[in-house]
Protein backbone atom coordinates (compact mmCIF):
# COMPACT_ATOMS: atom_id res chain seq x y z
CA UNK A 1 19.04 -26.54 30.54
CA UNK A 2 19.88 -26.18 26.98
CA UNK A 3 19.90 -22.62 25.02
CA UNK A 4 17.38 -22.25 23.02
CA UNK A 5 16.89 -19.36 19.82
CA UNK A 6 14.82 -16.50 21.00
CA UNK A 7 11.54 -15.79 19.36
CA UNK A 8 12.90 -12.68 17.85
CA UNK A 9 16.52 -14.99 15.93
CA UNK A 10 13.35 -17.56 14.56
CA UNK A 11 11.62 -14.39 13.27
CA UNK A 12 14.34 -13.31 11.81
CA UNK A 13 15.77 -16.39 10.38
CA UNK A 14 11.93 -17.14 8.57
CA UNK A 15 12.44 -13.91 6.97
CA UNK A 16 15.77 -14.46 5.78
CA UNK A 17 14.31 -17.90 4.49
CA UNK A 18 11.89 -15.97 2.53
CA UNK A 19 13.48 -12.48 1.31
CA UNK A 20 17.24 -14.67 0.79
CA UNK A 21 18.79 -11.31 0.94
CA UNK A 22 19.72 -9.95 4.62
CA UNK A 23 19.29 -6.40 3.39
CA UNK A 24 15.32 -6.83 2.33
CA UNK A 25 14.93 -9.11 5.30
CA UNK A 26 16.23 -6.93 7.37
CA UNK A 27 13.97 -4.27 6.20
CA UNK A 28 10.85 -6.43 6.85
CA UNK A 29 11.78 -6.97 10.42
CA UNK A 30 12.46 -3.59 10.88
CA UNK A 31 16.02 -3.51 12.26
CA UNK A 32 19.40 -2.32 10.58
CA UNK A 33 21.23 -4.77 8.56
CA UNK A 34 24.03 -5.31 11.08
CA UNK A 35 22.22 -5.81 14.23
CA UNK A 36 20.18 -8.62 12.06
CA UNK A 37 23.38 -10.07 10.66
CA UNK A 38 24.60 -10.70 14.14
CA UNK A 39 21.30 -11.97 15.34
CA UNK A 40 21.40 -14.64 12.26
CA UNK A 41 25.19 -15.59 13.56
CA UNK A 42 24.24 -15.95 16.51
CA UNK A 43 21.61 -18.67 16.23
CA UNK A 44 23.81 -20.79 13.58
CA UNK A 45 26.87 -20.32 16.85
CA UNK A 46 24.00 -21.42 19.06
CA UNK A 47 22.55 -24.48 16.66
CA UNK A 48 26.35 -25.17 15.74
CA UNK A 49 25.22 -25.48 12.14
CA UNK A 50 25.25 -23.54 8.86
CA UNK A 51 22.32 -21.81 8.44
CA UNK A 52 23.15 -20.19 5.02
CA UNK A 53 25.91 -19.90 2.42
CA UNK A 54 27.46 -16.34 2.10
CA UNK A 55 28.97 -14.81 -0.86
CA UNK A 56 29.28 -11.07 -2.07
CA UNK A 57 26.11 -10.70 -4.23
CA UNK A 58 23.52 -13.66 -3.03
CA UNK A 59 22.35 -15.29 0.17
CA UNK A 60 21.67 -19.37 -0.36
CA UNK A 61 20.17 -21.13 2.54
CA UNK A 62 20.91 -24.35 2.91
CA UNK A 63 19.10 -27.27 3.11
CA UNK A 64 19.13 -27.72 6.18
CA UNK A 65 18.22 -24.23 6.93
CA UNK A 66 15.18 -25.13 5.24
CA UNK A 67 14.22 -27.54 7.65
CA UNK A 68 15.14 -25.47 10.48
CA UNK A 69 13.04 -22.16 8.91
CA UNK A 70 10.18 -24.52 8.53
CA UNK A 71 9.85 -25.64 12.34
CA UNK A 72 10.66 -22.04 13.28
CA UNK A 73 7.62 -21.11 11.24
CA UNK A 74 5.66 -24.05 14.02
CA UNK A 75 7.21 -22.84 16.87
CA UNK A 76 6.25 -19.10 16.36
CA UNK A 77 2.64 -20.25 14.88
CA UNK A 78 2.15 -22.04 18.01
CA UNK A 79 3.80 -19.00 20.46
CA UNK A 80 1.02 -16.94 18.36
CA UNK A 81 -1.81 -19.61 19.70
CA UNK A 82 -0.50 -19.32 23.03
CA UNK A 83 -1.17 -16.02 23.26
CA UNK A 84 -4.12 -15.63 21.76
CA UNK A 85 -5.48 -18.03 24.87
CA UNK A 86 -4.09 -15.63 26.69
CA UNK A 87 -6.52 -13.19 25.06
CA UNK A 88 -9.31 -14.98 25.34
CA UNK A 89 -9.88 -13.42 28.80
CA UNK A 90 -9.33 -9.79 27.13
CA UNK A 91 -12.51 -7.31 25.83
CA UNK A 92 -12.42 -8.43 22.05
CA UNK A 93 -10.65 -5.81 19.77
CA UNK A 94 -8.57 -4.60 22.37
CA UNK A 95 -5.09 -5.00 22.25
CA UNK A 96 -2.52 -5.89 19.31
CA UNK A 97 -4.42 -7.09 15.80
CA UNK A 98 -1.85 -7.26 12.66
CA UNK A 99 -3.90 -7.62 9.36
CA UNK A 100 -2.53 -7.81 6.13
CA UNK A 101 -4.61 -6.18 3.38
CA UNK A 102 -4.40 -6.14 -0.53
CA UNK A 103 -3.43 -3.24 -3.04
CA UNK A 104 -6.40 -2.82 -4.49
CA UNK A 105 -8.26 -2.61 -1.43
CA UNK A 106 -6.21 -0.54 1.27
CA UNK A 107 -6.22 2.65 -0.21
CA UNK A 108 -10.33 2.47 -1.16
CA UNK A 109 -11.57 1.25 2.08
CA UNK A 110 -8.68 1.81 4.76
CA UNK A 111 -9.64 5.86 4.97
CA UNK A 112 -12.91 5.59 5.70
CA UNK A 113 -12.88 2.15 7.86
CA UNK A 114 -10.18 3.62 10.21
CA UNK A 115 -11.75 6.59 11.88
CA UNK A 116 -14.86 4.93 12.64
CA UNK A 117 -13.20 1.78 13.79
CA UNK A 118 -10.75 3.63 15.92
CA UNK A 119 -13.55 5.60 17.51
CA UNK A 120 -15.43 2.03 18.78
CA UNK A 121 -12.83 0.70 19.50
CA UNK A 122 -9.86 3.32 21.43
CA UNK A 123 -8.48 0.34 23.03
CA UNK A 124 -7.45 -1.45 19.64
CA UNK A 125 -3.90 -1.54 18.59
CA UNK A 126 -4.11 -2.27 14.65
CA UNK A 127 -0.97 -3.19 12.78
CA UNK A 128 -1.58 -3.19 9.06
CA UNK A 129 0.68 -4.57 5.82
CA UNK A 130 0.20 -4.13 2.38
CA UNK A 131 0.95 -5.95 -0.21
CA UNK A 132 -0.37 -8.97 -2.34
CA UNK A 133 -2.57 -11.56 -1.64
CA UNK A 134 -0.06 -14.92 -1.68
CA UNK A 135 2.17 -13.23 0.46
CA UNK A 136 0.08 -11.41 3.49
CA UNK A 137 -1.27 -14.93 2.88
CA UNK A 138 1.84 -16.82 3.42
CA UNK A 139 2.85 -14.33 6.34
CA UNK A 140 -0.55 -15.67 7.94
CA UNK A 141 0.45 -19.16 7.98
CA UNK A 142 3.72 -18.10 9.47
CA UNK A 143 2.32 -16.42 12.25
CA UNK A 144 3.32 -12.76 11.47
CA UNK A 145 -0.17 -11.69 10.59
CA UNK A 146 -3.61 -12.09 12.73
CA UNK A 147 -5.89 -12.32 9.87
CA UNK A 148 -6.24 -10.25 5.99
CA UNK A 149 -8.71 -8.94 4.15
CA UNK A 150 -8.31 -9.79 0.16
CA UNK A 151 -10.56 -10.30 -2.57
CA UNK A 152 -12.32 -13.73 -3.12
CA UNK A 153 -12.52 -16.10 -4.64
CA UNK A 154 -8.65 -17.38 -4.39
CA UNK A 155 -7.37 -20.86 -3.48
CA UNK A 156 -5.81 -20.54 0.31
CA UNK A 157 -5.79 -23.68 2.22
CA UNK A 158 -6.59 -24.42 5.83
CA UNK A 159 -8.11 -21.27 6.58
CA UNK A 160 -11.47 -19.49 7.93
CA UNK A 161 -13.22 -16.87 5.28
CA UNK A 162 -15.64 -14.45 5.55
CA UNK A 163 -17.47 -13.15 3.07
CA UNK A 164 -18.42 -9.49 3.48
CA UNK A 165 -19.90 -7.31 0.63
CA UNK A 166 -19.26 -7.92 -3.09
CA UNK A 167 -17.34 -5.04 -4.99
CA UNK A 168 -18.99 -4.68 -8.79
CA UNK A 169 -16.80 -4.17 -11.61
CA UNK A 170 -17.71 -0.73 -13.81
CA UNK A 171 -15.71 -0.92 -17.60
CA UNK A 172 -13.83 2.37 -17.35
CA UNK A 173 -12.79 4.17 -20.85
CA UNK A 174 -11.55 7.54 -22.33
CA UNK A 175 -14.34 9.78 -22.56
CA UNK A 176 -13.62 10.22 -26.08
CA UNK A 177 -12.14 6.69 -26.32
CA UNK A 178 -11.60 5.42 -29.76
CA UNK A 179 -11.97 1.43 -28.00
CA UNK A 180 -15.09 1.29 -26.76
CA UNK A 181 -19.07 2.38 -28.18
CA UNK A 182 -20.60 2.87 -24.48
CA UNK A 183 -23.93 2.34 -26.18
CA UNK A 184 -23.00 -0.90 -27.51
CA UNK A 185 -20.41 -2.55 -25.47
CA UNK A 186 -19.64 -5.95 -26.22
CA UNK A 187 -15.63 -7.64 -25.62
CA UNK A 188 -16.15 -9.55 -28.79
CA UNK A 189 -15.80 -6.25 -30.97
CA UNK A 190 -12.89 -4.47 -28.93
CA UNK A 191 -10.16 -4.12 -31.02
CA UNK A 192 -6.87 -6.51 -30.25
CA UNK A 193 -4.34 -5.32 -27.18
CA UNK A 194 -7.25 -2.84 -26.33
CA UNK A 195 -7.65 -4.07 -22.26
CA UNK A 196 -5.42 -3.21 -19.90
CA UNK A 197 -5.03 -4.80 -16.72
CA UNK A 198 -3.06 -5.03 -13.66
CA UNK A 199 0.67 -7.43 -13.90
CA UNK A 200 0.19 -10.77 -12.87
CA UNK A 201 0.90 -11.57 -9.31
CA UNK A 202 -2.47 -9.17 -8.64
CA UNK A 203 -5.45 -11.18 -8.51
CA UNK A 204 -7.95 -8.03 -9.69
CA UNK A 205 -6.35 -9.23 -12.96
CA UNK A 206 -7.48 -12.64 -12.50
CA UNK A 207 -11.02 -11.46 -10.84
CA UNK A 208 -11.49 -9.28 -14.07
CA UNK A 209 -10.78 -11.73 -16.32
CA UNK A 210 -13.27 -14.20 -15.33
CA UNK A 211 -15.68 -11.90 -13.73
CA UNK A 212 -16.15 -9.75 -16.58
CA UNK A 213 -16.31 -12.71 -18.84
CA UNK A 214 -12.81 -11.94 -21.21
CA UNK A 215 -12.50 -15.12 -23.27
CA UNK A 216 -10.43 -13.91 -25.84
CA UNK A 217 -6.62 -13.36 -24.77
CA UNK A 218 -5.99 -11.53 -27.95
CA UNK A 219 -8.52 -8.32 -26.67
CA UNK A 220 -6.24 -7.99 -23.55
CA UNK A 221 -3.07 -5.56 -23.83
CA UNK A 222 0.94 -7.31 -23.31
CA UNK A 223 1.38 -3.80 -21.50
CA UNK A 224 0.33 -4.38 -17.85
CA UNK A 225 0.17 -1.72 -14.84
CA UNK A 226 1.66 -2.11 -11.36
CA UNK A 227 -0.94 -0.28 -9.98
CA UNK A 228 -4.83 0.90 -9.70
CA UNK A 229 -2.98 4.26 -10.14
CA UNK A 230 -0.85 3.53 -12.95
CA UNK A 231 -4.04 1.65 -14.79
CA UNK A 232 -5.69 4.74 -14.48
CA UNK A 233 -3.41 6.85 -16.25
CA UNK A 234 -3.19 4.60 -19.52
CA UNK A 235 -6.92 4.59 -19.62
CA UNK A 236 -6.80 8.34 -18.99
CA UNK A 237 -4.21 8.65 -21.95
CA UNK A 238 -6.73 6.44 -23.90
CA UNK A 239 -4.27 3.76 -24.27
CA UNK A 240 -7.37 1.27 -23.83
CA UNK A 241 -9.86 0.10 -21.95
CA UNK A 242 -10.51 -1.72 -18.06
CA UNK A 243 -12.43 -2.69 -15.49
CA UNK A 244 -12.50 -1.26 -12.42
CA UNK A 245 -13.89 -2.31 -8.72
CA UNK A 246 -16.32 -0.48 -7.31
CA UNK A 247 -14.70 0.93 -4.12
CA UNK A 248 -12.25 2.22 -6.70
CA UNK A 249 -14.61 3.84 -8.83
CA UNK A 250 -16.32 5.75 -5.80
CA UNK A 251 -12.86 6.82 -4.60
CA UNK A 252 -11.32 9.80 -5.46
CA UNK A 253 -8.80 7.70 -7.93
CA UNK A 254 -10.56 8.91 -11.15
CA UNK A 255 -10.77 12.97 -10.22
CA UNK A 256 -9.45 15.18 -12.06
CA UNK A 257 -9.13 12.19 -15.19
CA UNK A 258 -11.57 12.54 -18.48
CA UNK A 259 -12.51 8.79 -17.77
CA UNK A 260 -16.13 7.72 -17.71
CA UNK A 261 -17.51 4.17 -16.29
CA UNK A 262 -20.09 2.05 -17.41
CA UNK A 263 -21.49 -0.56 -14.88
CA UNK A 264 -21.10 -4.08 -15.76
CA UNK A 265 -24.02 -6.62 -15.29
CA UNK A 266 -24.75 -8.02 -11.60
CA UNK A 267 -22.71 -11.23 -12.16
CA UNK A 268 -19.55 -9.44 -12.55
CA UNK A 269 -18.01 -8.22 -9.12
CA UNK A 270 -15.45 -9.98 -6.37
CA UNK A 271 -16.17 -10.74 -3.12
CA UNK A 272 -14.23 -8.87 -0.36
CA UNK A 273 -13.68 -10.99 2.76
CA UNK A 274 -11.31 -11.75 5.88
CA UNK A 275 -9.52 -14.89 5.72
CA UNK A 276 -7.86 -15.79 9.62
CA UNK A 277 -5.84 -19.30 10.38
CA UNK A 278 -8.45 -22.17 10.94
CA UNK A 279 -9.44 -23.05 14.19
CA UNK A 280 -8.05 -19.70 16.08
CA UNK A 281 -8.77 -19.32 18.85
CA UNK A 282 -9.78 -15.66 18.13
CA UNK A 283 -12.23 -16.98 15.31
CA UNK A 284 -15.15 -15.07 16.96
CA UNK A 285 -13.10 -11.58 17.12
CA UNK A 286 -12.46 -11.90 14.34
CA UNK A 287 -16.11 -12.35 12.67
CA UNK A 288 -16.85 -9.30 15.38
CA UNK A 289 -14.20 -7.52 13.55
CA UNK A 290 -15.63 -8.59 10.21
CA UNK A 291 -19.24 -7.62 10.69
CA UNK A 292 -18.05 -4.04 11.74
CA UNK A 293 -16.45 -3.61 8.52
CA UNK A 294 -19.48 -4.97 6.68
CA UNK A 295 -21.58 -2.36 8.43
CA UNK A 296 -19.92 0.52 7.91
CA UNK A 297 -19.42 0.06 3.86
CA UNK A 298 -22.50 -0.76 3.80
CA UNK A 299 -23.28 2.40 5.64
CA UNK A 300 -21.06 4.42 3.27
């Protein structure tokens, strides 16, 4: 019988495909850089091919390690399927669950979902990631992640989502904010550069945008924040103007700040949801999982 890679060289080969740097990749897989170097050797010794070009500063993989990362992704999507039938037999939310979850949601809804979640479920081993929404996304369809829970609407193909509760935006300013007349609030009479928002790569910048109807690029600021956090200190230093969810605004991100909110009009919110592969074979777990969370916000 032929050798064949292990699950745990295709693992780390996809993320070396991804993160071209061993160092970062490394890091995602959790192990030290040498022990994943030799693992990566190991499996181009094994294929007999040249799985990526070497030099001091930059990892290139070839193109033929492209095709190879891109059946690796199949073969561990499909070692994921296989044991989730094994599963199927399991009490639902027991066991190992890996969800990936946004910024701008984690820290809001995470503390409070957690305790409760733990406490009906003991049995549940959750896994969680953090980061943005086209990568837990892409680390779906690779197999590394169960299911997420981002903001909708955003454009992800073949996929299950669930809607669960919308999230309203509030326009938060500088109590004393020279930007903004609360009493008359209108984006058409902000002054240029006078909205701040989140860098691109987070969609609450693109769900503010169009949610809170902000036609006019000129009103929104060139300097962007990395972070709800961040955002909040420019408004606090009444630097402009922005719009903030409401899990955010009921957090306590905005204590100890001189920043007041105003609540937008009912057509301006996201929609938080779970998003799992199509056709899993844990698709009712899943919506189990997603109707607890629905009931306790909603609860909160």
């Amino acid at each position: 019988m032929n050798h064949l890679p292990t699950t745990k060289q295709l693992r780390y080969f996809v993320a070396l495909e991804h993160h071209e740097h061993f160092g970062k990749a490394a890091e995602s897989c959790f192990v030290s850089q040498p022990a994943f170097s030799v693992a990566i050797k190991e499996l181009e010794n094994m294929l007999n091919i040249q799985l990526v070009d070497r030099t001091n500063k930059n990892v290139t993989v070839t193109s033929l390690g492209r095709d190879i990362a891109r059946q690796a992704r199949v073969v561990l999507r499909d070692l994921e399927d296989m044991v989730d039938i094994a599963r199927g037999n399991q009490a639902p939310l027991t066991g190992q669950l890996k969800l990936g979850v946004i910024p701008t949601i984690a820290p809001f809804l995470l503390p409070r979902l957690l305790p409760a979640l733990r406490k009906s479920y003991p049995e549940l081993k959750l896994y969680l990631k953090e980061d943005l929404t086209d990568r837990v996304y892409d680390r779906l369809m690779d197999g590394e992640l169960d299911l997420i829970l981002v903001a909708l609407p955003y454009e992800l193909r073949n996929v299950t989502d669930m809607p669960l509760f919308d999230d309203h935006f509030f326009l938060a300013h500088h109590q004393h904010s020279n930007f903004v007349d609360p009493e008359h609030y209108n984006t058409n009479t902000l002054p240029t550069d006078s909205i701040l928002l989140l860098e691109d790569g987070h969609c609450l910048r693109d769900h503010a945008l169009s949610a809170c109807n902000i036609r006019n690029a000129d009103k929104v600021s060139s300097i962007t924040a990395t972070s709800l956090l961040t955002l909040v200190q420019m408004v606090d230093a009444d630097l402009g103007i922005t719009y903030l969810p409401e899990m955010a605004v009921k957090s306590p991100l905005l204590k100890n700040t001189k920043i007041k909110t105003i609540a937008m009009d009912g057509s301006s919110y996201r929609q938080i949801g779970l998003v799992w592969r199509k056709a899993s074979t844990r698709s009712d777990e899943f919506a189990m999982l997603g109707n607890f969370i629905k009931q306790h916000y909603q609860a909160g």
